[in-house]
C-alpha atoms as a PDB file:
ATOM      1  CA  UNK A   1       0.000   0.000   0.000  1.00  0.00           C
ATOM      2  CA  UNK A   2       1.407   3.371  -0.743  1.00  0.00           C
ATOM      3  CA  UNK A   3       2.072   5.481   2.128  1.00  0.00           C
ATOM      4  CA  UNK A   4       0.432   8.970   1.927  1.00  0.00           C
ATOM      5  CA  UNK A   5       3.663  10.772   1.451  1.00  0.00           C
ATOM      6  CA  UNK A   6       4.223   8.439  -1.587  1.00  0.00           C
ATOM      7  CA  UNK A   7       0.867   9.386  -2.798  1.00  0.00           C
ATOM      8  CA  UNK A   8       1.201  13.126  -2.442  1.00  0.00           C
ATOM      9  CA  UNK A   9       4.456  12.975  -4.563  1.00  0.00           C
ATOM     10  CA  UNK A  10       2.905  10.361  -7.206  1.00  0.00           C
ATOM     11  CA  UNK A  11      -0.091  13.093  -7.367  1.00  0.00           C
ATOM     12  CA  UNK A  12       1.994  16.200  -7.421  1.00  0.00           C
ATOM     13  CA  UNK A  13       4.846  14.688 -10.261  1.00  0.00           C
ATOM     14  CA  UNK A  14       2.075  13.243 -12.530  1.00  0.00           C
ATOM     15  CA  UNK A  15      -0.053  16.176 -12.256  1.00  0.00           C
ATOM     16  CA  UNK A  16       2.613  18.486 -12.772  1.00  0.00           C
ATOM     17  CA  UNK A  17       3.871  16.642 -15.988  1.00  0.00           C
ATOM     18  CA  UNK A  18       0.344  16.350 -17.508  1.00  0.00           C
ATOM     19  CA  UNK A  19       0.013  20.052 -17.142  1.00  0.00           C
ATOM     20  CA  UNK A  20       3.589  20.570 -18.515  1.00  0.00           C
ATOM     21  CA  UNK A  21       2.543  18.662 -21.669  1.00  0.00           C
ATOM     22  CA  UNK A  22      -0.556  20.534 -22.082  1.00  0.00           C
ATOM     23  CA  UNK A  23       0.673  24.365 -21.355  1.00  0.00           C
ATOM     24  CA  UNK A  24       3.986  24.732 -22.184  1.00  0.00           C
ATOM     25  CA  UNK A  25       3.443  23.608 -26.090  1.00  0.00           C
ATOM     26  CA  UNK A  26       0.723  26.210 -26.362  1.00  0.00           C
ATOM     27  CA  UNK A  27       3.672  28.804 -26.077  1.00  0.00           C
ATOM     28  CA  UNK A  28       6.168  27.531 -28.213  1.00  0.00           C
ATOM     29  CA  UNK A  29       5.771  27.373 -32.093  1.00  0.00           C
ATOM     30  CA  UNK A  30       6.995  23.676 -32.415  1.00  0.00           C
ATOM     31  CA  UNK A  31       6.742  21.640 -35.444  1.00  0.00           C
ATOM     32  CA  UNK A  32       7.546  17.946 -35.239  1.00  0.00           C
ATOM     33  CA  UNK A  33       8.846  16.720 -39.072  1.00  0.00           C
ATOM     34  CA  UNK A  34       8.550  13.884 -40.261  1.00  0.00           C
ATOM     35  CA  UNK A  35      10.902  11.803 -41.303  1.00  0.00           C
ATOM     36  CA  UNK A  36      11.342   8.525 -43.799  1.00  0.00           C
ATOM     37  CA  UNK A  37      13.829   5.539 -42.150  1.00  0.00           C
ATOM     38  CA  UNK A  38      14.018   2.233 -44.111  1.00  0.00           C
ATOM     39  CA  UNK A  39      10.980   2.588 -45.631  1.00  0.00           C
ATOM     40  CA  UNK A  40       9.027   4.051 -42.708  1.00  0.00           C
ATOM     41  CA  UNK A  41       7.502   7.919 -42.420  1.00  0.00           C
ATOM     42  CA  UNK A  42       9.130   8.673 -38.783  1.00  0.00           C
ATOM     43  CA  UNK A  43       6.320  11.093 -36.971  1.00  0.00           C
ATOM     44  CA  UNK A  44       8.658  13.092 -34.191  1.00  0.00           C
ATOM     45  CA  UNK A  45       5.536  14.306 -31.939  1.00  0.00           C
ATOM     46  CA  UNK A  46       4.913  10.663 -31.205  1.00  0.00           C
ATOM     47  CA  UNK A  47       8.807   9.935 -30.405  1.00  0.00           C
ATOM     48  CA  UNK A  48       8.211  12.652 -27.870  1.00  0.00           C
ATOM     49  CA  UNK A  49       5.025  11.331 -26.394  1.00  0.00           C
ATOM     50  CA  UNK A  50       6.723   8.512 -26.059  1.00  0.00           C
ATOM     51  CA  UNK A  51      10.127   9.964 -24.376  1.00  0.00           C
ATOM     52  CA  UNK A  52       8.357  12.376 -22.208  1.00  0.00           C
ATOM     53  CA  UNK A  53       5.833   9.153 -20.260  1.00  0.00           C
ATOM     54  CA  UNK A  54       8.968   7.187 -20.136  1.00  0.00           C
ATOM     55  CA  UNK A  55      10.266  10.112 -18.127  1.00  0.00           C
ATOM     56  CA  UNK A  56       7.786  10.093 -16.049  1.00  0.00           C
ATOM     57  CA  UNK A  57       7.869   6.686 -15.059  1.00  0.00           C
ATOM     58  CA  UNK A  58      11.714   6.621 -14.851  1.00  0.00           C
ATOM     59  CA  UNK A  59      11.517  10.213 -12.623  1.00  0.00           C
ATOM     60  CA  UNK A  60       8.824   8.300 -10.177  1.00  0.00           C
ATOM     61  CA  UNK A  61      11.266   5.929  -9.821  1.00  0.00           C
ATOM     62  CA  UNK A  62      14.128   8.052  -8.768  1.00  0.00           C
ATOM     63  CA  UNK A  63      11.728   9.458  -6.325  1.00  0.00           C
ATOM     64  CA  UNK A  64      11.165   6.238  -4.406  1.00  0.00           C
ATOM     65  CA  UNK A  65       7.537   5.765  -5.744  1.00  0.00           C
ATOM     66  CA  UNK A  66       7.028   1.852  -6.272  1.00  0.00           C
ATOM     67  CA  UNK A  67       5.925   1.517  -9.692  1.00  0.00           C
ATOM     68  CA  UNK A  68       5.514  -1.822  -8.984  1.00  0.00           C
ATOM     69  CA  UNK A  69       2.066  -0.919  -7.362  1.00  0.00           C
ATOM     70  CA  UNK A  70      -0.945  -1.898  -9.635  1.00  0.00           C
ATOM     71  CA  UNK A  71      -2.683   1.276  -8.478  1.00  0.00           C
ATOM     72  CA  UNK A  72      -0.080   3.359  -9.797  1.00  0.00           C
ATOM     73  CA  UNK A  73       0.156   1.609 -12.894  1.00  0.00           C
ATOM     74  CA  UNK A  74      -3.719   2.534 -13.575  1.00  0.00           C
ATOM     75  CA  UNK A  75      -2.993   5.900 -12.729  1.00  0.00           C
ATOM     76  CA  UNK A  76      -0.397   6.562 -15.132  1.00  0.00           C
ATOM     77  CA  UNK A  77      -2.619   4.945 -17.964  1.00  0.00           C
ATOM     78  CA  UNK A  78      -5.337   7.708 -16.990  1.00  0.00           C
ATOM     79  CA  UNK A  79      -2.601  10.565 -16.611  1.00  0.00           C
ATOM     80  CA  UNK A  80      -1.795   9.583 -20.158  1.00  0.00           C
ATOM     81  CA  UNK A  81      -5.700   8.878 -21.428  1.00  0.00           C
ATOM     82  CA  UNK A  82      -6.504  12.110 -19.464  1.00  0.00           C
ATOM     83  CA  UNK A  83      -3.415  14.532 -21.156  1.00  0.00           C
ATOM     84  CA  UNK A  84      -4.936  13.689 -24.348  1.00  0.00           C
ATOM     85  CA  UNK A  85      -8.490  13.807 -23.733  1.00  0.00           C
ATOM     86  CA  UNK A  86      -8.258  17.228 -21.867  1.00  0.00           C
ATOM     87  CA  UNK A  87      -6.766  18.596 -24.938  1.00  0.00           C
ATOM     88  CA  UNK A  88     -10.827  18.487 -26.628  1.00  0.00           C
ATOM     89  CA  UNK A  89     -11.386  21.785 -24.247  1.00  0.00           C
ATOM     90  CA  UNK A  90      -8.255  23.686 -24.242  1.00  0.00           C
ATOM     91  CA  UNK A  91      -8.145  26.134 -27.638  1.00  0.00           C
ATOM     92  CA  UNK A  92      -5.771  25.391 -30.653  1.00  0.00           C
ATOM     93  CA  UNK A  93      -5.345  21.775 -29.112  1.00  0.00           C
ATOM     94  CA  UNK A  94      -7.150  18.602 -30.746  1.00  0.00           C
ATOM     95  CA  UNK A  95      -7.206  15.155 -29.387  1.00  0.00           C
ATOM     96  CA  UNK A  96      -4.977  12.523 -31.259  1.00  0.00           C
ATOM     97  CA  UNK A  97      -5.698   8.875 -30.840  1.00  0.00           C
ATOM     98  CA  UNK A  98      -1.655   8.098 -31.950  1.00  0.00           C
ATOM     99  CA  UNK A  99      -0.640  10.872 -29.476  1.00  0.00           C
ATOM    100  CA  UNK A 100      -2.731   8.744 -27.267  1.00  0.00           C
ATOM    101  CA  UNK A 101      -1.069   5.459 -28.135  1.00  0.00           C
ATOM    102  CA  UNK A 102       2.364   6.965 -28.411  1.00  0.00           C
ATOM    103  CA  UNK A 103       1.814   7.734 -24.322  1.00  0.00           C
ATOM    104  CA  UNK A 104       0.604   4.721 -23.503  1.00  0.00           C
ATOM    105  CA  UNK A 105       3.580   2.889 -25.317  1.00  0.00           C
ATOM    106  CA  UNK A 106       5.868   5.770 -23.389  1.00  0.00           C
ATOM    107  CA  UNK A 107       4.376   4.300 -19.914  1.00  0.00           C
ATOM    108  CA  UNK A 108       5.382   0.517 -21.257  1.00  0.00           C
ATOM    109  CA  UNK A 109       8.734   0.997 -22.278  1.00  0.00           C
ATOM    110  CA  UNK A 110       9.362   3.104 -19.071  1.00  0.00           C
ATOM    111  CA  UNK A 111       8.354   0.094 -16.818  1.00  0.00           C
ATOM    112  CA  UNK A 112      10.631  -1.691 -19.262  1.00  0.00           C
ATOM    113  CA  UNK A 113      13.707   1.057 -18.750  1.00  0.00           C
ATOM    114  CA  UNK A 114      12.836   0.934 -15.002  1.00  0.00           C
ATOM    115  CA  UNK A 115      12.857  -2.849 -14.463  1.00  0.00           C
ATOM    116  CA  UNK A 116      16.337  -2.995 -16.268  1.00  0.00           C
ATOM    117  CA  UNK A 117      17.653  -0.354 -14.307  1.00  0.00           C
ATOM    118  CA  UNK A 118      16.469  -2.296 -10.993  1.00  0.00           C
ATOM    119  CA  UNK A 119      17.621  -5.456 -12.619  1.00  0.00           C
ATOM    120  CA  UNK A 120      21.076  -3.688 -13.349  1.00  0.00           C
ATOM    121  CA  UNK A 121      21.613  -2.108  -9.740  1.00  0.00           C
ATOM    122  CA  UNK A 122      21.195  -5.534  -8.324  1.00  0.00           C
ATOM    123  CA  UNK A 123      23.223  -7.750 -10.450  1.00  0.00           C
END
C-alpha cells in the first residue's frame, strides 16, 4: 500500500507533468517533421510522447515511488488517457488517438527502462 507521502508525490509529479505537456506547447511554435527511415515515415511528436511518459515513469522511480504498485500503474494509464483527452477543451489543441497510443507505449517501455535499471543495480 502506498504510504500517503508516496501518494502526495505520485499526485503532485504526474499532475505536474500532464500540465507541462498541455501548457507549455501552447507557447512555443513547435513543429515535429517527419521523417522517412528504411521505408518508414518517422512522426517526431509521437517519439516525444513517447520519451516524455517514459520520463515520467523513470523520474517516479528516482523518487522512491514503487511503480511496482498496480494502483499506480492505472494511474499513469489515466494521466496519459486524461493529457490527451483534456486537450478536446483547451483552444488550438485537438485530441490525437496516436498521441494517445504513443503515451501509452511511453508508460510501457518506461516500466521496461525501469525494471532494467532495478535489474542492473542488483546484479
Amino acid at each position: 500500500m502506498l504510504r500517503f507521502r508516496s501518494l502526495t508525490i505520485l499526485f503532485l509529479i504526474i499532475a505536474l507533468w500532464v500540465t507541462a505537456i498541455l501548457v507549455i506547447p501552447s507557447f512555443l511554435p513547435i513543429n515535429f517533421p517527419k521523417y522517412k527511415f528504411l521505408g518508414v515515415i518517422i512522426h517526431t511528436d509521437y517519439l516525444v510522447h513517447i520519451i516524455l511518459f517514459v520520463l515520467v515513469v523513470v523520474s517516479l522511480k528516482l523518487v522512491g515511488i514503487k511503480t511496482s504498485n498496480i494502483g499506480v500503474v492505472i494511474l499513469l494509464l489515466v494521466a496519459s488517457a486524461l493529457a490527451e483527452v483534456w486537450q478536446l477543451y483547451i483552444p488550438h489543441r485537438t485530441f490525437n488517438t496516436y498521441d494517445l497510443i504513443s503515451n501509452i507505449i511511453g508508460v510501457v517501455i518506461g516500466y521496461g527502462v525501469g525494471g532494467w535499471v532495478r535489474i542492473r543495480d542488483k546484479g
